[in-house]
Protein backbone atom coordinates (compact mmCIF):
# COMPACT_ATOMS: atom_id res chain seq x y z
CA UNK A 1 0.00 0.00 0.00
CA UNK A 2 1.18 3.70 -0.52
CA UNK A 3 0.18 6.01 1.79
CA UNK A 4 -1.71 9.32 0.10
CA UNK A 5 -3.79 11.98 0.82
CA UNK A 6 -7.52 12.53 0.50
CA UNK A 7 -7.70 15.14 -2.57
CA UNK A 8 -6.33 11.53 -4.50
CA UNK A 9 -9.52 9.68 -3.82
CA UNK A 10 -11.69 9.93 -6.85
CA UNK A 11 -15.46 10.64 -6.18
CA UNK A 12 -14.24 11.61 -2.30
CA UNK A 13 -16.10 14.56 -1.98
CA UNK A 14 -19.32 13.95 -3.57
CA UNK A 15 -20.16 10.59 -1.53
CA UNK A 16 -22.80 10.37 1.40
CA UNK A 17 -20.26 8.87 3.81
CA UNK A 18 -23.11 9.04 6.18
CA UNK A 19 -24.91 5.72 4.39
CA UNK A 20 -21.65 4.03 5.40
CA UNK A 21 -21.44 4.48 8.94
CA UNK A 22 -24.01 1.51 10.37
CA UNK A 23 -21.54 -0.63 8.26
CA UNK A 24 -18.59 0.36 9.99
CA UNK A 25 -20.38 0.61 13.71
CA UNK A 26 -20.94 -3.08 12.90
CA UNK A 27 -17.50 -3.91 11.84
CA UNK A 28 -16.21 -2.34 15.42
CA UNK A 29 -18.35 -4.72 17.37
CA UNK A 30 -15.90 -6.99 16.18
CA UNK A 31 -12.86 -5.57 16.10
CA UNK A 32 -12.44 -2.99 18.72
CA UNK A 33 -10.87 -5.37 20.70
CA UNK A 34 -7.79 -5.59 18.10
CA UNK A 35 -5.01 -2.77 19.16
CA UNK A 36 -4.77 -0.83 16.20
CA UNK A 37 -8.58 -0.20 16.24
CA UNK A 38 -9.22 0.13 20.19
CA UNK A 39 -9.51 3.63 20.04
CA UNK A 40 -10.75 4.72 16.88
CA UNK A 41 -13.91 2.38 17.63
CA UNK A 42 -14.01 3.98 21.51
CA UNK A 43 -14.06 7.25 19.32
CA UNK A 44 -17.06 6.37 16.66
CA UNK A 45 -19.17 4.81 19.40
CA UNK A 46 -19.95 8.53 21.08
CA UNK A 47 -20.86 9.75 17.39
CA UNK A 48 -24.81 9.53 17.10
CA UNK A 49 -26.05 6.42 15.65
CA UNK A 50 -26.85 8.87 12.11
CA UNK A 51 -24.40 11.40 12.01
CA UNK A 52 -24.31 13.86 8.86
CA UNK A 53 -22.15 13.04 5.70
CA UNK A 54 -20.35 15.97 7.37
CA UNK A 55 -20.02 14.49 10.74
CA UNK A 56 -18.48 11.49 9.54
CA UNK A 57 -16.56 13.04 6.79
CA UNK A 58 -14.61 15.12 9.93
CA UNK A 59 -14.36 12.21 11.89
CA UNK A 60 -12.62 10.13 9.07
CA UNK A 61 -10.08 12.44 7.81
CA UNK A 62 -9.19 13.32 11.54
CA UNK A 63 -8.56 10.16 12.81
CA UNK A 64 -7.69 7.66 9.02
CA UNK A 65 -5.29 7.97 7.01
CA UNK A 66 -6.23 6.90 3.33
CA UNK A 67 -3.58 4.02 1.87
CA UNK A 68 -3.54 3.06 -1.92
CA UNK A 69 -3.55 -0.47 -2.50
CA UNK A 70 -1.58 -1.52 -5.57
CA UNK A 71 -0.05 -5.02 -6.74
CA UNK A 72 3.26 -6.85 -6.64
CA UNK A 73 3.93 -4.88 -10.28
CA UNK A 74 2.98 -1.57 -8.97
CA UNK A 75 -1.08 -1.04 -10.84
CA UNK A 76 -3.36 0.59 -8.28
CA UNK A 77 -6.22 -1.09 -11.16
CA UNK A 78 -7.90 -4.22 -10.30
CA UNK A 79 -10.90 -6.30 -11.31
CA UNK A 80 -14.19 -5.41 -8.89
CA UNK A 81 -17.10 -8.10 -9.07
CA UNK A 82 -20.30 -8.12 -7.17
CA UNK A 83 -22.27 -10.49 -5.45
CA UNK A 84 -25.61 -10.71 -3.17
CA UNK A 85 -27.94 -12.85 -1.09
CA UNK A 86 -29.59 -14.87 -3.62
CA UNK A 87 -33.32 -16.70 -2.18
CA UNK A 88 -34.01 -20.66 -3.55
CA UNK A 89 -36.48 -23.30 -3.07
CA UNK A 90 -36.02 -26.01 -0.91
CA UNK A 91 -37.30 -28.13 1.82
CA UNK A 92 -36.33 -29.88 5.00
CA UNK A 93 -37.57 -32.82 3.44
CA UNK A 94 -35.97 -34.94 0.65
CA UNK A 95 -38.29 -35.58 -2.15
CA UNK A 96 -38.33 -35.45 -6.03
CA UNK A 97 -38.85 -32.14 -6.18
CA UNK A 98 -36.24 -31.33 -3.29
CA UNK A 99 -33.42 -33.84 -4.35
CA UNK A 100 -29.79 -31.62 -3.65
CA UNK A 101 -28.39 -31.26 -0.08
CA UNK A 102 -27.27 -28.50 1.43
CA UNK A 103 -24.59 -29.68 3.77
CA UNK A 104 -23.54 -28.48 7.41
CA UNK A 105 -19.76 -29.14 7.80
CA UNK A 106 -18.97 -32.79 7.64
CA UNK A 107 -17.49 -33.92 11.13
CA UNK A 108 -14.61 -35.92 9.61
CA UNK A 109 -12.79 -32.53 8.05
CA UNK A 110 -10.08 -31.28 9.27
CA UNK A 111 -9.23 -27.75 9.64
CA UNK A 112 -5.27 -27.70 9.70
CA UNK A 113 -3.66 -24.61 10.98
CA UNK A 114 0.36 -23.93 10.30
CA UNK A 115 0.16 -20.46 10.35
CA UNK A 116 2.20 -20.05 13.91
CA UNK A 117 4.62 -22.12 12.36
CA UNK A 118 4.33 -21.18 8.31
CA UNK A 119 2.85 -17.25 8.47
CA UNK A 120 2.53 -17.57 4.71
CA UNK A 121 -0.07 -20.02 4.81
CA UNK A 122 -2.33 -17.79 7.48
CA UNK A 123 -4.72 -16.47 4.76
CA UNK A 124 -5.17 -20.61 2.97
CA UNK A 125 -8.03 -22.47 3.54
CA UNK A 126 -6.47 -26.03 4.92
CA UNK A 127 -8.96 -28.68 5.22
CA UNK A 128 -8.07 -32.70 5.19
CA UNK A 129 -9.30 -35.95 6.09
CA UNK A 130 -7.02 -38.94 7.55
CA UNK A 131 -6.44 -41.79 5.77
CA UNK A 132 -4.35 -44.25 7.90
CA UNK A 133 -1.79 -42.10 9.29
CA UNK A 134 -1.87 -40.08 6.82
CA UNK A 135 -3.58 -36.35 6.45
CA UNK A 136 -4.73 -35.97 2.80
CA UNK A 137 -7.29 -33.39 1.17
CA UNK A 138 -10.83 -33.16 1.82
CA UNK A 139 -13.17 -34.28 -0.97
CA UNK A 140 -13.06 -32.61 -3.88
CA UNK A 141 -16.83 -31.31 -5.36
CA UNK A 142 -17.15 -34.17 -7.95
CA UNK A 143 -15.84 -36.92 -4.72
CA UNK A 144 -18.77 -35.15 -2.71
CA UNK A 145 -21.04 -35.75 -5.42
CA UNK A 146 -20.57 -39.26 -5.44
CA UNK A 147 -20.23 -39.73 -1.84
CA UNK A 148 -23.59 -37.92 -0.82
CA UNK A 149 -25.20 -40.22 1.19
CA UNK A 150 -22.19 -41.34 2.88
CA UNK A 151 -20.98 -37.45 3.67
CA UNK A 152 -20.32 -37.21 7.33
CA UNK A 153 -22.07 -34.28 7.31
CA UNK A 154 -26.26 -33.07 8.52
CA UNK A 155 -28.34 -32.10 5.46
CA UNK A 156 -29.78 -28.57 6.68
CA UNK A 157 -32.36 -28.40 3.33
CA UNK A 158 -33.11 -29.68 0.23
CA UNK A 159 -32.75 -27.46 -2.66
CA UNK A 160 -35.44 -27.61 -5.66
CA UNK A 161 -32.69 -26.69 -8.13
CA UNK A 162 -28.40 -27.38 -8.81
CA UNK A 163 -27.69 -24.37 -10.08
CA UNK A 164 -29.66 -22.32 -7.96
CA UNK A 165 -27.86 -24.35 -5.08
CA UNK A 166 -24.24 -23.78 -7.01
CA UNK A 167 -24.98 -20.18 -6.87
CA UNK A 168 -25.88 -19.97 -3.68
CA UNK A 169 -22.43 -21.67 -2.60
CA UNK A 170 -21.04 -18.83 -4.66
CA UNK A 171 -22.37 -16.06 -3.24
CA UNK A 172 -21.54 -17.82 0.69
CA UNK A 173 -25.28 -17.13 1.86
CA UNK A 174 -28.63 -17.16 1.15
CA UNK A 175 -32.11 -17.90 2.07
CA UNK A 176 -34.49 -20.98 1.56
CA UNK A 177 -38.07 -20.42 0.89
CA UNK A 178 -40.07 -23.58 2.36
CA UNK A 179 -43.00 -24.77 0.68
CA UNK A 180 -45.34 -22.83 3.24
CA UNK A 181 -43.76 -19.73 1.93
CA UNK A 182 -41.44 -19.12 4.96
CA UNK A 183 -38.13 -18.14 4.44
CA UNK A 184 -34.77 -19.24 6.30
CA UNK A 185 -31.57 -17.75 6.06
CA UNK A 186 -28.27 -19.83 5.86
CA UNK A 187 -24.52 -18.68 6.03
CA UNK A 188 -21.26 -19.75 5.34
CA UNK A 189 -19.90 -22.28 7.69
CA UNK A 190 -16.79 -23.69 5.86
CA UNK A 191 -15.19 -25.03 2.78
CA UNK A 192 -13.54 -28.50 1.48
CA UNK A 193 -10.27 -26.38 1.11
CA UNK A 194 -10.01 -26.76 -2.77
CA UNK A 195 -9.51 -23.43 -4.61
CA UNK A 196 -12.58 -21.91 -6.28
CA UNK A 197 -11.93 -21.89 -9.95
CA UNK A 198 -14.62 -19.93 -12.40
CA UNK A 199 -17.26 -22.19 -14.42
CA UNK A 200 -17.63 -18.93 -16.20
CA UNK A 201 -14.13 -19.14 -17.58
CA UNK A 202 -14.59 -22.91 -17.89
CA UNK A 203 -17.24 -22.47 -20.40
CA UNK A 204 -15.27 -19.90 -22.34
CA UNK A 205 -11.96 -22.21 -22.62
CA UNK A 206 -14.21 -25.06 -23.65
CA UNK A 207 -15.71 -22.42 -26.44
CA UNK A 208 -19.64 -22.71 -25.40
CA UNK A 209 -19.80 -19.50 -24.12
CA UNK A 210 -18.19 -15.84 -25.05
CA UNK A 211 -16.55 -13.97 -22.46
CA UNK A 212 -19.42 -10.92 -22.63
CA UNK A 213 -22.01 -13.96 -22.05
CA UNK A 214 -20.33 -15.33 -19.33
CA UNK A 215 -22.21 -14.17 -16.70
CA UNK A 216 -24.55 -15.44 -13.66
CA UNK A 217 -27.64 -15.16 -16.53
CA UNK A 218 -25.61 -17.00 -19.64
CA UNK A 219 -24.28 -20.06 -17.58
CA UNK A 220 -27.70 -20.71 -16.10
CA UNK A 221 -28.80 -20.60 -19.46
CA UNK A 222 -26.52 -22.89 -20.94
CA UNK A 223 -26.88 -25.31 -17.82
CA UNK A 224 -30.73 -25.10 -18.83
CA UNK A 225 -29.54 -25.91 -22.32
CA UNK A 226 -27.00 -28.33 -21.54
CA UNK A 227 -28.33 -31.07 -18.87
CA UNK A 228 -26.31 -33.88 -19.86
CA UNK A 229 -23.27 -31.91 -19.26
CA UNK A 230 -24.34 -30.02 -16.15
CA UNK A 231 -22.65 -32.07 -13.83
CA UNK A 232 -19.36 -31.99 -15.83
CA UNK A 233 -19.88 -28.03 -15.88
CA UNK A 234 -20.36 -27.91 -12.02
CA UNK A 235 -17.36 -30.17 -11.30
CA UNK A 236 -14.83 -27.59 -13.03
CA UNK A 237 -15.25 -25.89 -10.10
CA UNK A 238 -13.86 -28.40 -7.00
CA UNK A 239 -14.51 -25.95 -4.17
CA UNK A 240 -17.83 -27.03 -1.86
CA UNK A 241 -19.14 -24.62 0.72
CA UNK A 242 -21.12 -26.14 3.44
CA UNK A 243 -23.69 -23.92 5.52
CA UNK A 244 -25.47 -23.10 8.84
CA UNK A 245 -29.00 -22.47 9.53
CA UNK A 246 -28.93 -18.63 10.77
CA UNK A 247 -31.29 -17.96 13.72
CA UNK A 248 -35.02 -16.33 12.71
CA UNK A 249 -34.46 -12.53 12.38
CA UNK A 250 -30.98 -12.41 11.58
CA UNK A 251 -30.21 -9.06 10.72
CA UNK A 252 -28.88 -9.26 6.74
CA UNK A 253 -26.76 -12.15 6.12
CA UNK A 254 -23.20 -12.93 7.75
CA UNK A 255 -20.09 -12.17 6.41
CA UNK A 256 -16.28 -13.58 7.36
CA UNK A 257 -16.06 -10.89 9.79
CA UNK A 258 -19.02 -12.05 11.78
CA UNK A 259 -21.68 -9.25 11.44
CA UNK A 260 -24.21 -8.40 9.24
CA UNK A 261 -23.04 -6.99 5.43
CA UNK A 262 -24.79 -4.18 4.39
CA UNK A 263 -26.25 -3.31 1.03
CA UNK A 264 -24.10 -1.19 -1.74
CA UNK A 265 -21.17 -0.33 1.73
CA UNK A 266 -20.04 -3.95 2.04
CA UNK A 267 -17.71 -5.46 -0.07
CA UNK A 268 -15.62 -8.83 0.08
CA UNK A 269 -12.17 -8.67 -0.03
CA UNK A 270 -8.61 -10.51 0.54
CA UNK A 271 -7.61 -10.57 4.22
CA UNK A 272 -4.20 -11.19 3.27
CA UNK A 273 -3.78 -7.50 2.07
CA UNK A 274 -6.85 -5.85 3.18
CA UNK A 275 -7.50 -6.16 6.81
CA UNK A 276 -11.45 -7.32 7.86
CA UNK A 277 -13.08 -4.38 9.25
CA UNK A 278 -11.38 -1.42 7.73
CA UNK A 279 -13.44 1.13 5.96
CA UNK A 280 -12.35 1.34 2.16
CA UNK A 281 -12.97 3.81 -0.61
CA UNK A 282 -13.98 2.09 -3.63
CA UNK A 283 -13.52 3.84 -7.31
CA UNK A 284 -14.91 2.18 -9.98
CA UNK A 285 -17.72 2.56 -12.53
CA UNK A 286 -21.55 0.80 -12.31
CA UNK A 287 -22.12 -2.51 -14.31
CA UNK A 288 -21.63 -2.50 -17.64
CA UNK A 289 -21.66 1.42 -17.80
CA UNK A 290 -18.59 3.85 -17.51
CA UNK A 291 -21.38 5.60 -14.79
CA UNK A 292 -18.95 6.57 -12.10
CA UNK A 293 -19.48 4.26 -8.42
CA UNK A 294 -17.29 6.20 -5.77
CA UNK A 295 -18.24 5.06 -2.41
CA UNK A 296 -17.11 4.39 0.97
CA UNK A 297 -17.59 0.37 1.38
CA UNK A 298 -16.51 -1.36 4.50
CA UNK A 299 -14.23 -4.45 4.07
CA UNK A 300 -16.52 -7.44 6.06
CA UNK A 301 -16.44 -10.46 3.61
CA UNK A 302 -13.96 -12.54 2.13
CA UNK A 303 -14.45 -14.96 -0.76
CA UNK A 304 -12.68 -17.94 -2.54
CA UNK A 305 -12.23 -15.74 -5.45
CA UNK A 306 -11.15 -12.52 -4.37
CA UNK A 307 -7.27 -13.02 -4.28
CA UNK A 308 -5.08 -10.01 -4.43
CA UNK A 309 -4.61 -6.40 -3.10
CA UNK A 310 -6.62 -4.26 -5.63
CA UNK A 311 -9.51 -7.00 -6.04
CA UNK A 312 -13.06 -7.21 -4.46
CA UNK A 313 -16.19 -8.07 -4.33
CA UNK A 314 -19.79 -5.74 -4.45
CA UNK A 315 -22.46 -6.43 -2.11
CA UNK A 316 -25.72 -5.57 -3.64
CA UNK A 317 -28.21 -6.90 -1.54
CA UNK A 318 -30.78 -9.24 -1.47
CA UNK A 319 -32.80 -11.05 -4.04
CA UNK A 320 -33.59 -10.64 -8.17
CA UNK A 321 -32.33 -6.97 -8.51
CA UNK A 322 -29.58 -7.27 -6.42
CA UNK A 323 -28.55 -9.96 -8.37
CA UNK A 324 -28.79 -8.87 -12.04
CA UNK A 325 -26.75 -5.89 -10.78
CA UNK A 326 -23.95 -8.99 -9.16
CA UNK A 327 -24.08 -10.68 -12.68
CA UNK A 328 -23.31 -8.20 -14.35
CA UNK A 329 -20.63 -6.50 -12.33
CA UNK A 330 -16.67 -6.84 -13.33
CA UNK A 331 -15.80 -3.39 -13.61
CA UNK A 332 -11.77 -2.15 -13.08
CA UNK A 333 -11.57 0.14 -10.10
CA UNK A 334 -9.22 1.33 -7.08
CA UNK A 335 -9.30 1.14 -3.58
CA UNK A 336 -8.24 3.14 -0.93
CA UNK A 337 -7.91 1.58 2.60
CA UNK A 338 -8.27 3.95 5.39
CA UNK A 339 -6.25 2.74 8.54
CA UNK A 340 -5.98 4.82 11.85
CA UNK A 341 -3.23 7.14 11.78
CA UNK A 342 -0.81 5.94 13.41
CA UNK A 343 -1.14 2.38 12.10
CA UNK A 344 0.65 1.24 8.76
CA UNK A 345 -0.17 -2.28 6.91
CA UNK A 346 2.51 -3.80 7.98
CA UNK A 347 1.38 -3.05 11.55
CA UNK A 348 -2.22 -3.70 11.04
């Protein structure tokens, strides 16, 4: 990151940094208890709950100090996707019409954790089984396809539809609506460790789709098109996601940080170089349009995909809307990530 001044972030000026604020009282519930942000979270708590743009616009540029984030070769450009909280059909009962589960973690996976002795491996999702006496990888998506019924794991629902459910996995959270009509929310409660890898850009290396059509909308279309092949489709990706039944008036879903993500101020990003919590000024443009989006997000999600320093991921919300907006979204922008003064990243 290079440390700059405020007049450098684009759009600064003109945003309502006031919409923001809820998502970054949120974010200090869980990490005011973290050194670097101890005081700066004793600080926001005695602004009112709605302060002015003004208000918070003072309170920001007294106490942050805004740091570029650029790559290993120097860009400060990177790719900025979107993504929301989709709703599916399902049931808590398996029938023909409710036939794909939606796991809980299975209880024979391992989470393996080397970071105090490998740092470098403190942002990697390690998950295993044993074999023998032996620690191997967990089952990949096309092993847990075949090994359903045998998964050590509790079936939370039964989803009406695959791609519906793949999304959901995508996306890291969700809610089920029942057959009465209710609906449940569920959140992301792990992952088999694999690395997500894009059916998107499956599709286009295999030549059945175009890059431009390569979005949420054109691969449900070709899965609709292509059933024999769905499963082959699905399997290009070998990252699984496995859930847990939120309780009934959770407040938005869950992201990695543990609270709430908030519509158009959240965003997902990599923890690696972007520290969970931290508000972060986002520059880029709105999908498919060169429609300037300059807004204060606040970093509270990670995702399998969103590797790298100057990459990250839109919240738009919940259900259809929000999601043609997520579909659509892979815009270039910057980011800006505002750290107390006092505090640089490699302190953070």
């Amino acid at each position: 990151m290079v440390a700059t001044d405020w007049s450098a972030l684009t759009g600064w000026a003109d945003d309502d940094l006031a919409a923001a604020w809820p998502a970054f009282r949120e974010s200090c519930k869980a990490i005011v208890r973290q050194p670097n942000w101890r005081d700066v979270c004793g600080l926001a708590s005695k602004l009112p709950a709605s302060p002015s743009s003004a208000t918070v616009r003072q309170f920001i540029e007294q106490h942050f100090t805004p740091w570029q984030s650029v790559d290993g070769n120097g860009s400060d450009t990177g790719l900025i996707t979107g993504y929301y909280e989709p709703l599916i059909k399902g049931s808590r009962i398996r029938s023909a019409q409710f036939p794909w589960p939606i796991h809980s973690p299975p209880d024979d996976m391992l989470t393996i954790d080397l970071a105090s002795v490998y740092p470098e491996l403190k942002s990697l999702r390690l998950r295993g089984r044993i074999v023998g006496n032996r620690i191997v990888p967990y089952w990949s998506r096309a092993e847990l396809d075949q090994r359903q019924d045998q998964l050590a794991a509790k079936v939370l629902f039964w989803a009406a539809d695959p791609i519906d459910l793949f999304f959901l996995q995508v996306q890291g959270s969700g809610r089920i609506e029942l057959p009465d009509g209710k609906q449940v929310r569920v959140g992301y409660a792990d992952q088999n460790g694999h690395p997500y890898q894009s059916i998107g850009r499956w599709l286009v290396a295999q030549g059945e789709l175009p890059l431009e059509q390569a979005s949420m909308e054109g691969i449900k279309q070709w899965a609709r098109g292509n059933p024999a092949r769905l499963a082959e489709m699905l399997n290009s990706n070998p990252s699984y996601v496995f859930f847990r039944e939120l309780p009934p008036g959770s407040n938005g879903p869950v992201g990695a940080l543990g609270v709430p993500v908030s519509e158009g101020r959240s965003i997902a990003i990599d923890p690696a170089h972007i520290p969970l919590g931290a508000p972060v000024f986002l520059s880029t443009t709105w999908p498919l349009s060169n429609q300037p989006l300059n807004r204060l997000m606040v970093a509270q999600d990670t995702g399998g995909a969103i590797k790298g320093p100057v990459r990250a991921d839109f919240f738009w919300g919940f259900g259809a809307k929000a999601g043609a907006q997520a579909g659509k979204m892979r815009q270039p922008g910057r980011l800006w990530v505002l750290l107390p003064k006092g505090v640089s990243p490699s302190s953070r």
